[in-house]
Protein backbone atom coordinates (compact mmCIF):
# COMPACT_ATOMS: atom_id res chain seq x y z
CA UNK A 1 -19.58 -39.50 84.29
CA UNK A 2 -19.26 -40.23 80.24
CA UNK A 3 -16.94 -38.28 78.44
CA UNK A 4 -19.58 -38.46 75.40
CA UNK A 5 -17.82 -40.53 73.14
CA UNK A 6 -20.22 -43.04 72.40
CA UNK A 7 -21.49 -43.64 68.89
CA UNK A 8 -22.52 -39.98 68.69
CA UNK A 9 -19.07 -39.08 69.81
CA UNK A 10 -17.64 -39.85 66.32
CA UNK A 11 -19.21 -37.30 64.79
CA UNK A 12 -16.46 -34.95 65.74
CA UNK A 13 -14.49 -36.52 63.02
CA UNK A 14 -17.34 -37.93 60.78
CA UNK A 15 -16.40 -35.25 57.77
CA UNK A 16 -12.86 -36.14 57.75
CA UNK A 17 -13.64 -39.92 57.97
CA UNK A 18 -16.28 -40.01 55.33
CA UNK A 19 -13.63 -38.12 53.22
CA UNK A 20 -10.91 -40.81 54.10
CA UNK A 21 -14.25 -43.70 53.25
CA UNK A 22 -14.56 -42.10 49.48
CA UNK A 23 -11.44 -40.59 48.68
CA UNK A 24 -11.08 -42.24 45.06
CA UNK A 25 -14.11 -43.68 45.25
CA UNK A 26 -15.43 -41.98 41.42
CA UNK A 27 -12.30 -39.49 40.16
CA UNK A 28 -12.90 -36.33 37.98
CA UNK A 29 -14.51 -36.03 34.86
CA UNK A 30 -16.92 -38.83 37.16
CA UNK A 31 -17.79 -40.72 33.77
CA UNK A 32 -17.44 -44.17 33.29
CA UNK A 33 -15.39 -44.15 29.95
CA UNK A 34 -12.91 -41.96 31.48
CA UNK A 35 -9.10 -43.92 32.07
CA UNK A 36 -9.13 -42.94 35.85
CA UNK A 37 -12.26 -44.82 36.74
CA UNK A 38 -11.41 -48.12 35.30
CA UNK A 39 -8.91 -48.65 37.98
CA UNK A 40 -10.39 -47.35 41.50
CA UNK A 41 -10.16 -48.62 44.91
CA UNK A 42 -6.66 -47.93 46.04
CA UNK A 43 -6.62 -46.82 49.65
CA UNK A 44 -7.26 -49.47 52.86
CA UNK A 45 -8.41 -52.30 50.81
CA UNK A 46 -8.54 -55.68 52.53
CA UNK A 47 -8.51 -58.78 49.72
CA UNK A 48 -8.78 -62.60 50.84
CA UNK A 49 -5.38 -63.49 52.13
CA UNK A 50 -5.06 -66.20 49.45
CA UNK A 51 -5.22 -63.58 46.85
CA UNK A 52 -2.95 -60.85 49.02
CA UNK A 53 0.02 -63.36 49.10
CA UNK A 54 -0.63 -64.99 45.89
CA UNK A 55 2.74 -63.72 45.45
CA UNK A 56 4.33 -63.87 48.70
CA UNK A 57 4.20 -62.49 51.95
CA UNK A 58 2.78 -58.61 51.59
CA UNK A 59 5.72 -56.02 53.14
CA UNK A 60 3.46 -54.03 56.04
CA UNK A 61 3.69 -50.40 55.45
CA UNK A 62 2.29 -46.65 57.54
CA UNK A 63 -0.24 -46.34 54.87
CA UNK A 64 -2.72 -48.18 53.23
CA UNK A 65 -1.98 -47.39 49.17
CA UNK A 66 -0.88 -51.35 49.20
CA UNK A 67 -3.28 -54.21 49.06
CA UNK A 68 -3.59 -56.11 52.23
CA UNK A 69 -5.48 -58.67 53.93
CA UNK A 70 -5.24 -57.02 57.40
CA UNK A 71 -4.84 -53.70 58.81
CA UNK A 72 -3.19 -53.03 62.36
CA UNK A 73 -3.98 -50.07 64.87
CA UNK A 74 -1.57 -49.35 67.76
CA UNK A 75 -2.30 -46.44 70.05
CA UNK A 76 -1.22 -45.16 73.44
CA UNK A 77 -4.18 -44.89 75.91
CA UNK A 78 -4.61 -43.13 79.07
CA UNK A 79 -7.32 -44.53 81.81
CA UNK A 80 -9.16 -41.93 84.23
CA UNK A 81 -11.52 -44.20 86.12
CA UNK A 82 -11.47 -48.09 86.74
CA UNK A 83 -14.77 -48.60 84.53
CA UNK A 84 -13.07 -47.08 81.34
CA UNK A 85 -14.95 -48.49 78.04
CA UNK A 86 -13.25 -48.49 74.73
CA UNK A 87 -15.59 -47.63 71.93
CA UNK A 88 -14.37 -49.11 68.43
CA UNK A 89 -16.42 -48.40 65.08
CA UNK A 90 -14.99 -49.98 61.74
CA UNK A 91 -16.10 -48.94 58.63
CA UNK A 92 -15.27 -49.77 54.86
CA UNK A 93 -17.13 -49.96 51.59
CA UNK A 94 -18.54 -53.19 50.02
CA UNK A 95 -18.51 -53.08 46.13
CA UNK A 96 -22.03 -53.95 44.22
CA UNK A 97 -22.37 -54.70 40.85
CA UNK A 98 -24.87 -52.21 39.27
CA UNK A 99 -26.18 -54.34 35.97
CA UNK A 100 -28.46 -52.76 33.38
CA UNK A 101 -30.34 -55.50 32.18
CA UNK A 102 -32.32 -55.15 28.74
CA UNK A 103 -35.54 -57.69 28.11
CA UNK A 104 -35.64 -60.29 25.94
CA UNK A 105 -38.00 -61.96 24.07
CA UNK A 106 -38.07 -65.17 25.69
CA UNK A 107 -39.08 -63.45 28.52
CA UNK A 108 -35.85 -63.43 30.16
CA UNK A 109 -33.09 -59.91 30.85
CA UNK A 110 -29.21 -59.93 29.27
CA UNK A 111 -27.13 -57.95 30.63
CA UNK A 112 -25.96 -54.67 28.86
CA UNK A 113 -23.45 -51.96 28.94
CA UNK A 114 -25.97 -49.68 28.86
CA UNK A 115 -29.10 -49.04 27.33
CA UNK A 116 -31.68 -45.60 27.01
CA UNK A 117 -35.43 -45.49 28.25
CA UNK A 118 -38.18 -44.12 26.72
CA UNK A 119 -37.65 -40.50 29.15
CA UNK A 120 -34.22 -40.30 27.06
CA UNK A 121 -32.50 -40.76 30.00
CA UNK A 122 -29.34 -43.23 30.01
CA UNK A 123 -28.05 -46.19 32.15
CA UNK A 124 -25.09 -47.85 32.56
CA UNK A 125 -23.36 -50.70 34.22
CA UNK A 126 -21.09 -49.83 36.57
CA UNK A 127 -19.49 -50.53 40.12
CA UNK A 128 -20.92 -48.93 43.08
CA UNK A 129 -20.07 -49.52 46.77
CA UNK A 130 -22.39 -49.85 49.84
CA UNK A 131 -21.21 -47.78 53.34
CA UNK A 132 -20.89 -50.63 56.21
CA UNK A 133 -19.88 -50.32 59.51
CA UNK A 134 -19.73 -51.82 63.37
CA UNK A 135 -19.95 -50.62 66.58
CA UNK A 136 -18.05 -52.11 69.63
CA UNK A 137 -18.57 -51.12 73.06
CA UNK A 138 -15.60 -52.88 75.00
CA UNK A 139 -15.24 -52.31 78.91
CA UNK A 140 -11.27 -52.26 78.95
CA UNK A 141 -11.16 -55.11 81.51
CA UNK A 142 -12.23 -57.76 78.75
CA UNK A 143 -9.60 -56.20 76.65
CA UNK A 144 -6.77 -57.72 78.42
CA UNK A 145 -4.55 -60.66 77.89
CA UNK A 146 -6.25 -62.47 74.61
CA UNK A 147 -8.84 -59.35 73.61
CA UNK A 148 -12.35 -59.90 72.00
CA UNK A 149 -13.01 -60.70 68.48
CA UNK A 150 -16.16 -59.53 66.73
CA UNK A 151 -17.22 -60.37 62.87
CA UNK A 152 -17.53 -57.15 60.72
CA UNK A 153 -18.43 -58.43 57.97
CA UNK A 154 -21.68 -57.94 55.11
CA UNK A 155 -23.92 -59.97 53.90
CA UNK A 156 -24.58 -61.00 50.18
CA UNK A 157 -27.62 -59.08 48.26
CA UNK A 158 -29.72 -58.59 45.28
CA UNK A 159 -31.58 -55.82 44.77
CA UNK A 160 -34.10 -55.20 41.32
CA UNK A 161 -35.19 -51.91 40.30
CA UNK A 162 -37.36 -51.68 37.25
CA UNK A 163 -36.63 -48.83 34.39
CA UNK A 164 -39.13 -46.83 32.88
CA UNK A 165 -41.98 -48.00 30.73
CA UNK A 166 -40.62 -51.19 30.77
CA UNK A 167 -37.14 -50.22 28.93
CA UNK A 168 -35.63 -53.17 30.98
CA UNK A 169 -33.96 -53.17 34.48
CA UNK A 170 -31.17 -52.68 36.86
CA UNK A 171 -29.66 -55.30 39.07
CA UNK A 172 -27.61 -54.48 41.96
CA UNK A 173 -25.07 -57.14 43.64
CA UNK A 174 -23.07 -57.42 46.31
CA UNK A 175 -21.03 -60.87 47.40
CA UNK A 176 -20.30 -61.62 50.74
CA UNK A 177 -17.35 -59.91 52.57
CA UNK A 178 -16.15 -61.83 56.01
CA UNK A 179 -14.26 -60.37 58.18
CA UNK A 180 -13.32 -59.77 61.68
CA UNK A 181 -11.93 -57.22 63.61
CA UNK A 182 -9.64 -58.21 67.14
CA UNK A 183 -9.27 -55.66 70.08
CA UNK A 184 -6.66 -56.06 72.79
CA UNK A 185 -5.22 -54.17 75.45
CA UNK A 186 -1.49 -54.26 77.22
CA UNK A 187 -0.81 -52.62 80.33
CA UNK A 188 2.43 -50.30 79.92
CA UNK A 189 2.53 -48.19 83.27
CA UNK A 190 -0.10 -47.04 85.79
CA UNK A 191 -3.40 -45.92 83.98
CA UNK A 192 -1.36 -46.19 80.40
CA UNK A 193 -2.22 -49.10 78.10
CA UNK A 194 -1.29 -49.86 74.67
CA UNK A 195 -4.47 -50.36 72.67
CA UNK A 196 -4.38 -52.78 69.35
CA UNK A 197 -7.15 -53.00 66.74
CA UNK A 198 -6.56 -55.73 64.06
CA UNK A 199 -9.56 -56.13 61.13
CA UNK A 200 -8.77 -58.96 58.99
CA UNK A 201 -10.23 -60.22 56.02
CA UNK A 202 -11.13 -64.02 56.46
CA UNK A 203 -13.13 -64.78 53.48
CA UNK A 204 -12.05 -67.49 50.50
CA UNK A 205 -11.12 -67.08 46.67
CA UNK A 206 -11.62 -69.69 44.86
CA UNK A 207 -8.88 -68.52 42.39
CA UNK A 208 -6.21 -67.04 44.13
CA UNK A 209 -4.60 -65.98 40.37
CA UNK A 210 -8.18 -63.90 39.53
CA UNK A 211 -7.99 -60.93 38.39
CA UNK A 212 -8.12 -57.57 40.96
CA UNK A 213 -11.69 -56.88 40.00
CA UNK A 214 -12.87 -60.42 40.77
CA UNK A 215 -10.94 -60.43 44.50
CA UNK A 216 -12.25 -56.88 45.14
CA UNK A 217 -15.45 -58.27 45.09
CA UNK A 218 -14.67 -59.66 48.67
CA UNK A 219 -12.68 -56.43 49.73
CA UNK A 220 -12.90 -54.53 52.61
CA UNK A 221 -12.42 -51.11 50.70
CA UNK A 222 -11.24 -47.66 52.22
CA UNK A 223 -11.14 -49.56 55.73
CA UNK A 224 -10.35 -46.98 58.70
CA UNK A 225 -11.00 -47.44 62.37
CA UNK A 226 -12.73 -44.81 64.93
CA UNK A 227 -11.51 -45.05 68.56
CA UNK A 228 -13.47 -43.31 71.82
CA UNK A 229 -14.34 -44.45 74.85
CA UNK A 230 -15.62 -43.43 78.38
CA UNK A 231 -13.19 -42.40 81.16
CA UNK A 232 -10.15 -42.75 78.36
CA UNK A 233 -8.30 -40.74 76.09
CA UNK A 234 -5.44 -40.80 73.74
CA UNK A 235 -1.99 -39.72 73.17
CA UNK A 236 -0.52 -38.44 70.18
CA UNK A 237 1.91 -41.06 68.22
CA UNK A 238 3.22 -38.13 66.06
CA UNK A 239 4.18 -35.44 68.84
CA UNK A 240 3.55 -37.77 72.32
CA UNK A 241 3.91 -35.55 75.39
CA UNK A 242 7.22 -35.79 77.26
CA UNK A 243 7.92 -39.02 78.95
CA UNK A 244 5.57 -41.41 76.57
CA UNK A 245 7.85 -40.56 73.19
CA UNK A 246 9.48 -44.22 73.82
CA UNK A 247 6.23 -46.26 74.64
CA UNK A 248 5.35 -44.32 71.24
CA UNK A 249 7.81 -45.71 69.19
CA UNK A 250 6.62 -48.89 70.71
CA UNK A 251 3.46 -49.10 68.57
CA UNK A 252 3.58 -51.21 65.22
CA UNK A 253 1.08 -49.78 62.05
CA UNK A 254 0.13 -51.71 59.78
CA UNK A 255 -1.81 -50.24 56.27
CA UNK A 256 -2.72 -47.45 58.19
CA UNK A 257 -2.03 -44.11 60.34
CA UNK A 258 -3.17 -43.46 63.54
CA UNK A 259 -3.97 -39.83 64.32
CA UNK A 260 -5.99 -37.56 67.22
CA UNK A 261 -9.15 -36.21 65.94
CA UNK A 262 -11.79 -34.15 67.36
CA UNK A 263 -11.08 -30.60 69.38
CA UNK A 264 -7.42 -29.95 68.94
CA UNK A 265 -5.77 -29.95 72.89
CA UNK A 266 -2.34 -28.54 73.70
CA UNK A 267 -1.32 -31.00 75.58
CA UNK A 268 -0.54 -34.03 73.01
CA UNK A 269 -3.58 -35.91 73.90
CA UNK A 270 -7.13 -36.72 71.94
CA UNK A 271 -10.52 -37.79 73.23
CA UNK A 272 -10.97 -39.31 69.75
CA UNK A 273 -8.47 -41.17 67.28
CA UNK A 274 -9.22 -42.09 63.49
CA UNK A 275 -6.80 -44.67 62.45
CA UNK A 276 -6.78 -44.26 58.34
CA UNK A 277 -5.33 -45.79 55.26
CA UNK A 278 -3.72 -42.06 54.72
CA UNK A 279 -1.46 -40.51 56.09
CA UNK A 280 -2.91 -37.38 58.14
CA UNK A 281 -1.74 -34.62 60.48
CA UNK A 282 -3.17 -35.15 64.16
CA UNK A 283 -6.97 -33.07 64.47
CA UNK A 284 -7.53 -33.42 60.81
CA UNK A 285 -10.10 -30.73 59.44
CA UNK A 286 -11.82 -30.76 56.29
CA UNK A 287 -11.79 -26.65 54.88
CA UNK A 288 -14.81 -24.90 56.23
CA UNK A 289 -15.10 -23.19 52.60
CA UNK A 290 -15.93 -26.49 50.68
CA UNK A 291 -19.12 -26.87 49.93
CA UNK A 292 -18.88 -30.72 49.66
CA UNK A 293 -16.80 -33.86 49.15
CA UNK A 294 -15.50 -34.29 45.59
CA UNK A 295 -14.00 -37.92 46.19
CA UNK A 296 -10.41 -36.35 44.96
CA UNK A 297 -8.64 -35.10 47.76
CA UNK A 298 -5.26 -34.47 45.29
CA UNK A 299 -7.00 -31.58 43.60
CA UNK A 300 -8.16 -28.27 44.80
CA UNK A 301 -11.62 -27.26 45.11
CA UNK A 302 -12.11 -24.43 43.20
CA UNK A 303 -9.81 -26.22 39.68
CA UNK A 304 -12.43 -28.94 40.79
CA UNK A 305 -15.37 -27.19 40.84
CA UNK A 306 -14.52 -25.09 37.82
CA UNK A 307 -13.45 -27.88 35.27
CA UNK A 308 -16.73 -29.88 36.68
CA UNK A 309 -18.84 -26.63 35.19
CA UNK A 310 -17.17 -26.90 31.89
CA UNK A 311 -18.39 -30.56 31.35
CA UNK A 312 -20.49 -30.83 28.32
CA UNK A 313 -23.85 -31.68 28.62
CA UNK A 314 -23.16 -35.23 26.87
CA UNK A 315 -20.19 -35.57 29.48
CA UNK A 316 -22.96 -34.20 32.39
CA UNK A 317 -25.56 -37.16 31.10
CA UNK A 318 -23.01 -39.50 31.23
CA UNK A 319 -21.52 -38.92 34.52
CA UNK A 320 -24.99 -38.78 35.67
CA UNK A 321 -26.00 -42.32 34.35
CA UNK A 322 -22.57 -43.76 35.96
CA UNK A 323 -22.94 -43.05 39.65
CA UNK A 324 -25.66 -41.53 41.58
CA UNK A 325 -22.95 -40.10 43.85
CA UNK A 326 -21.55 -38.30 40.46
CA UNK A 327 -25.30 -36.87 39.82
CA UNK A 328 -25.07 -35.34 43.14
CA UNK A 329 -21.55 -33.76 42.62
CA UNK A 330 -22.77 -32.01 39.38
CA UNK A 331 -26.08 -31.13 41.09
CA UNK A 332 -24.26 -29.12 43.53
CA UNK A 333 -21.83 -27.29 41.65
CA UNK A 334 -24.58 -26.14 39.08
CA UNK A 335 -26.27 -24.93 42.06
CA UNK A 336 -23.85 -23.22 43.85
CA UNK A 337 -24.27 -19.99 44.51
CA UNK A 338 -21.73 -17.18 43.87
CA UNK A 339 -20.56 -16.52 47.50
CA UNK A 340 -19.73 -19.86 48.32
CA UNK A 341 -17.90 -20.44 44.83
CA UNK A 342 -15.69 -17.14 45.74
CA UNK A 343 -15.14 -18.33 49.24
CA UNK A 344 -13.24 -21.63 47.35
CA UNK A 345 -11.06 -19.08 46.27
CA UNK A 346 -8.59 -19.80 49.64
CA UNK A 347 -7.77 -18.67 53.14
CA UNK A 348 -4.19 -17.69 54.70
CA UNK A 349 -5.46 -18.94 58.06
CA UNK A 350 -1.71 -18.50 59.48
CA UNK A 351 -1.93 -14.66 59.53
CA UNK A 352 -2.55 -12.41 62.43
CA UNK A 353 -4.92 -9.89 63.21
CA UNK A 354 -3.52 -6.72 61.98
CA UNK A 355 -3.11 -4.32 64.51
CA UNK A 356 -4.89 -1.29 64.41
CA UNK A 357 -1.88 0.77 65.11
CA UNK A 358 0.67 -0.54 62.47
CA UNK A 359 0.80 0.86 59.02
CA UNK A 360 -0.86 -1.01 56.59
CA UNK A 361 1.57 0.00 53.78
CA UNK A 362 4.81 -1.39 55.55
CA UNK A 363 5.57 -4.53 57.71
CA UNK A 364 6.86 -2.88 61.20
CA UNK A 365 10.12 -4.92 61.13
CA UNK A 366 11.67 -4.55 57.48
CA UNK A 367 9.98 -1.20 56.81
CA UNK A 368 9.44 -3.04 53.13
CA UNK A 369 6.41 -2.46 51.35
CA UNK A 370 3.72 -5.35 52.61
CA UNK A 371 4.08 -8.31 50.47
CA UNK A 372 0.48 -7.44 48.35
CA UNK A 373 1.95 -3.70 47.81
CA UNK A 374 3.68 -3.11 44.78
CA UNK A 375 7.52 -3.81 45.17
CA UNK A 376 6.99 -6.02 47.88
CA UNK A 377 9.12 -8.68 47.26
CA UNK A 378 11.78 -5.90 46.06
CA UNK A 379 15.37 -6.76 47.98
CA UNK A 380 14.75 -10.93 48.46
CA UNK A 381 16.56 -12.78 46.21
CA UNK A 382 15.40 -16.70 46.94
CA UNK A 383 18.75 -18.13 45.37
CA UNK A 384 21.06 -15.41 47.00
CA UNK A 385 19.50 -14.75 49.90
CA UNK A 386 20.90 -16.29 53.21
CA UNK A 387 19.29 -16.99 57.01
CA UNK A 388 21.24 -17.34 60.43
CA UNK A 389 20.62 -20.95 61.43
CA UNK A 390 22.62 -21.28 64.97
CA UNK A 391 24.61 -18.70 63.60
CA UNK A 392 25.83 -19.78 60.96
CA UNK A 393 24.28 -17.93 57.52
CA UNK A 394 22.36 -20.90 54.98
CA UNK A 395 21.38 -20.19 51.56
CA UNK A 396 21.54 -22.03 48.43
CA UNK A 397 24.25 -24.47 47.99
CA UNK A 398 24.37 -25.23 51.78
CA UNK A 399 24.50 -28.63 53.45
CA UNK A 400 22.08 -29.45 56.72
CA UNK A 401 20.91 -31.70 58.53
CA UNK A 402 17.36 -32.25 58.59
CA UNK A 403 15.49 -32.01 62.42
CA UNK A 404 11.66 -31.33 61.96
CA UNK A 405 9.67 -30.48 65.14
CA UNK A 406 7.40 -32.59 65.77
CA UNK A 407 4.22 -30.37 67.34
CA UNK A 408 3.19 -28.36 63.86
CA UNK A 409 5.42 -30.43 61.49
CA UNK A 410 3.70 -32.13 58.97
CA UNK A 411 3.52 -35.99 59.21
CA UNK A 412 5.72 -36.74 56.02
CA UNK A 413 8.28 -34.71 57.04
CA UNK A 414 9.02 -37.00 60.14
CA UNK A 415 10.18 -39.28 58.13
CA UNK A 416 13.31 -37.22 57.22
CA UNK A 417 14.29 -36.74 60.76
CA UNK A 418 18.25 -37.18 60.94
CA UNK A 419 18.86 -37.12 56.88
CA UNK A 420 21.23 -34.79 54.89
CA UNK A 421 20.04 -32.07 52.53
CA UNK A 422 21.10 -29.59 50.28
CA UNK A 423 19.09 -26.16 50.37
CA UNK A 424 18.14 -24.38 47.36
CA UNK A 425 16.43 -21.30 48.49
CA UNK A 426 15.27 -19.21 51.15
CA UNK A 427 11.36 -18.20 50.92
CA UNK A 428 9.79 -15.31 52.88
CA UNK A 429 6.49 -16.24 53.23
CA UNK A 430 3.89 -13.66 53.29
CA UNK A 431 3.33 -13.88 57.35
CA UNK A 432 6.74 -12.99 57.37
CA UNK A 433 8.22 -16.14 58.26
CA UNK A 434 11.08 -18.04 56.39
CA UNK A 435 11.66 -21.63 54.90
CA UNK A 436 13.99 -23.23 53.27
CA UNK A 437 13.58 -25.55 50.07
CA UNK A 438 15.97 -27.92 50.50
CA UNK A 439 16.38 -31.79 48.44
CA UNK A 440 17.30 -34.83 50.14
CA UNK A 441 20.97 -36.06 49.57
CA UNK A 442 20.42 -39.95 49.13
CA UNK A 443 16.66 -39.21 47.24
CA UNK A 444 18.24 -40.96 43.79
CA UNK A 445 15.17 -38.61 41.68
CA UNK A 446 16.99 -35.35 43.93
CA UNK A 447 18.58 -33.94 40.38
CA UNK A 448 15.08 -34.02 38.75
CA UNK A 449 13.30 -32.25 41.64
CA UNK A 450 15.48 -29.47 42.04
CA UNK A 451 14.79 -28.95 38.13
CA UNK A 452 11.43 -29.18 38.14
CA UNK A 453 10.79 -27.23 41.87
CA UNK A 454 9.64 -30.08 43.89
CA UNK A 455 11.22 -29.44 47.31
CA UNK A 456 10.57 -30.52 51.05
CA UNK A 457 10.24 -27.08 53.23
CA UNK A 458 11.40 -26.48 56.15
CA UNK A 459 11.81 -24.14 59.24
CA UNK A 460 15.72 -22.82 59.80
CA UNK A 461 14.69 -24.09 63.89
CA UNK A 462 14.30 -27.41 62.12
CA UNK A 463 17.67 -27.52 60.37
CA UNK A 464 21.49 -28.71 61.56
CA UNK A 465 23.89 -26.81 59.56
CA UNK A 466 26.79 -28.60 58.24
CA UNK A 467 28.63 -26.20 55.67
CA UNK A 468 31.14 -24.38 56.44
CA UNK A 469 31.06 -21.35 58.63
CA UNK A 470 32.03 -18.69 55.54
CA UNK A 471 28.57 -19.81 54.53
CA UNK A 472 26.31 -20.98 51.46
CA UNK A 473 28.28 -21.01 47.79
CA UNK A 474 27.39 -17.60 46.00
CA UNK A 475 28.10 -19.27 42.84
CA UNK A 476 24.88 -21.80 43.23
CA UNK A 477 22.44 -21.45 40.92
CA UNK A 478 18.93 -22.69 40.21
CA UNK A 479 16.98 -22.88 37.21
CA UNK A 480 14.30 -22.08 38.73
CA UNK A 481 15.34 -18.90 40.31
CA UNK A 482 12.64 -16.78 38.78
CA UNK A 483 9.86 -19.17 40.00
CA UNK A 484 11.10 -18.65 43.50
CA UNK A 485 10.42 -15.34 43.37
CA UNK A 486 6.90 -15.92 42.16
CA UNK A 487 6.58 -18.71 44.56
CA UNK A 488 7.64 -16.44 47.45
CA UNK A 489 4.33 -13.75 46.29
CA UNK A 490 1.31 -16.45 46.39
């Protein structure tokens, strides 16, 4: 019996992981001279420890946005036969130093910035990055008391590639990275062990004070951790199924976020689990509508897509010359046909089927217009409006306690669990459901993002009310009352 998670078994998460391996990697407008790509590589990057704690010890965090020189994975793991193997596949990128090298007349090449061949076509220096990874098959057995340790590592390389009618050449680099990666397990209760993954980065700087760009020359970069196995399976850190929630709380992160991947299951549990440098819901899914990765998760597809068309052709031929990767991006949007660019457009996955019976000009409960029918938002008032939360009516101006859920909450939101807030509106949401904006109490920038709309939202199941029972203050206002109202329609 194999529960097909060998190294064909990732695949179930290889989009979202080869998102997570170039998020970053080359930022929009893609060119070279632009400000964003002359500092890259922030996410899961593993320097030489000398150069990590140049400084001191480095603080362990749930993400990876903070340079490191190790990254820890702790996950709950369930055993369904005695011959259970634990199949472990890091991968990171190595940087290489892409050269342009012009001849010259002794013979010899200097290195450029760039230089033009006789085709017209340009090339520049730049920094690239090579895909590595390593696959471990572990029976569980040898996983007990001290673990196994494997080197992960990549070799050193030089790689010559000749330009056109002789205009010179192009030199690609890449230093050695050492590194290894440790897997252990520790028996908790019958047939549940706590699984620990530790990749470290062993290699030496000669100058622990050189600069970022020297030490990331020896980086593990975008590091993140695949986890399968035979006869195993995994159990959710961010919702755990009743009865595990303390062995849970048990596991210790470090740089990085643990989450289920592959076919979402009801029950809490994952036959897959990416462990990556950011921070993810559990069964990640990369948007059926996009037509390919952009490297800059932060910004939506379509604004992506759109401003990428309006490059110039001298900003196209530049971003082409800077990264092959960035030739491909501009190759596919100038290629992509009209349905798929209208798809980018967006989905309301959360909405139901409507039924056949209903009237499609009025929602069955409010007997309101529906919310894309003119005068559909007529009657809500986000700053007035109020909600029964355990009876007690919240609006604007009230005080609660924050108590997100954790199956369906978002991952972020988790971390508020047990803090005070403020709420300053109630939004009806176009399935007909309701949140509440609300700003944390002890957040010292909670002034600013109340003026400028940037609120955590939640469910009223999710909130503890702690006003008064006459209710929210009518007299509260917002600013930003107006842009509720829009916010409420989209």
């Amino acid at each position: 019996m194999t529960d097909g998670l060998g190294p064909e078994g990732f695949e179930q998460v290889g989009a979202v992981a080869d998102a997570v391996l170039y998020e970053g990697y080359l930022l929009y407008p893609y060119r070279r001279s632009s400000p964003k790509n002359r500092v890259r590589w922030q996410f899961g990057v593993l320097l030489p420890r000398a150069w990590a704690e140049r400084d001191g010890p480095v603080e362990p965090g749930i993400a990876g946005s903070a340079d490191s020189w190790y990254q820890r994975t702790e996950c709950l793991l369930r055993v369904r036969r005695a011959d259970a193997v634990v199949r472990v596949r890091v991968r990171y990128l190595q940087m290489r130093d892409k050269q342009v090298e012009a001849p010259g007349g002794d013979g010899r090449h200097r290195p450029v910035a760039s230089l033009r061949s006789a085709d017209g076509a340009a090339h520049l220096s730049f920094e690239e990055a090579v895909p590595r990874e390593t696959d471990l098959v572990l029976p569980l057995r040898d996983l007990l008391h001290r673990g196994r340790t494997v080197e992960v590592g990549a070799p050193a390389g030089t790689e010559y590639e000749p330009l056109p009618s002789d205009a010179g050449r192009t030199v690609r680099r890449c230093r050695e990275v050492r590194a290894r990666t440790t897997v252990a397990a520790e028996p908790l209760a019958p047939d549940l062990y706590r699984l620990r993954v530790r990749t470290e980065n062993t290699g030496e700087l000669p100058d622990p004070r050189a600069p970022r760009g020297e030490a990331l020359r020896q980086a593990l970069i975008a590091t993140h951790t695949l986890v399968g196995g035979d006869g195993v399976e995994f159990v959710s850190l961010i919702d755990p199924p009743e009865g595990l929630a303390e062995h849970a709380r048990g596991c210790r992160n470090a740089f990085t976020f643990p989450v289920l991947g592959g076919a979402p299951r009801a029950d809490g549990t994952g036959a897959v689990l990416l462990s990556a440098p950011i921070i993810l819901p559990d069964f990640p899914q990369v948007a059926p509508e996009s037509p390919g990765d952009l490297h800059d998760a932060a910004e939506i597809d379509e604004i992506l897509t759109l401003r990428t068309m309006l490059l110039t052709d001298e900003e196209k031929a530049e971003a082409r010359a800077t990264d092959a990767r960035a030739a491909q991006i501009l190759d596919r949007v100038e290629t992509l046909p009209q349905e798929v660019l209208s798809r980018l457009h967006g989905a309301i996955r959360s909405l139901a089927p409507a039924q056949p019976q209903a009237d499609a000009a009025q929602t069955p409960a409010s007997g309101r217009p529906a919310w894309w029918q003119e005068g559909g938002d007529e009657g809500l008032s986000p700053t007035t409006d109020s909600v029964l939360v355990a009876g007690v009516p919240v609006g604007a101006g009230s005080r609660v306690r924050l108590c997100p859920r954790g199956r369906g909450a978002d991952a972020q939101d988790m971390f508020l669990a047990g803090r005070t807030a403020q709420v300053a509106a109630v939004l009806h949401d176009v399935d007909g459901s309701v949140h509440l904006a609300v700003t944390v109490d002890d957040d010292p920038a909670a002034e600013l993002h109340g003026w400028y709309g940037r609120f955590h939202y939640f469910r009223p199941a999710e909130l503890e009310p702690l006003a008064p029972a006459d209710g929210p203050d009518p007299a509260v206002h917002h600013p930003l009352g107006d842009r509720f109202r829009r916010k409420a329609q989209t």
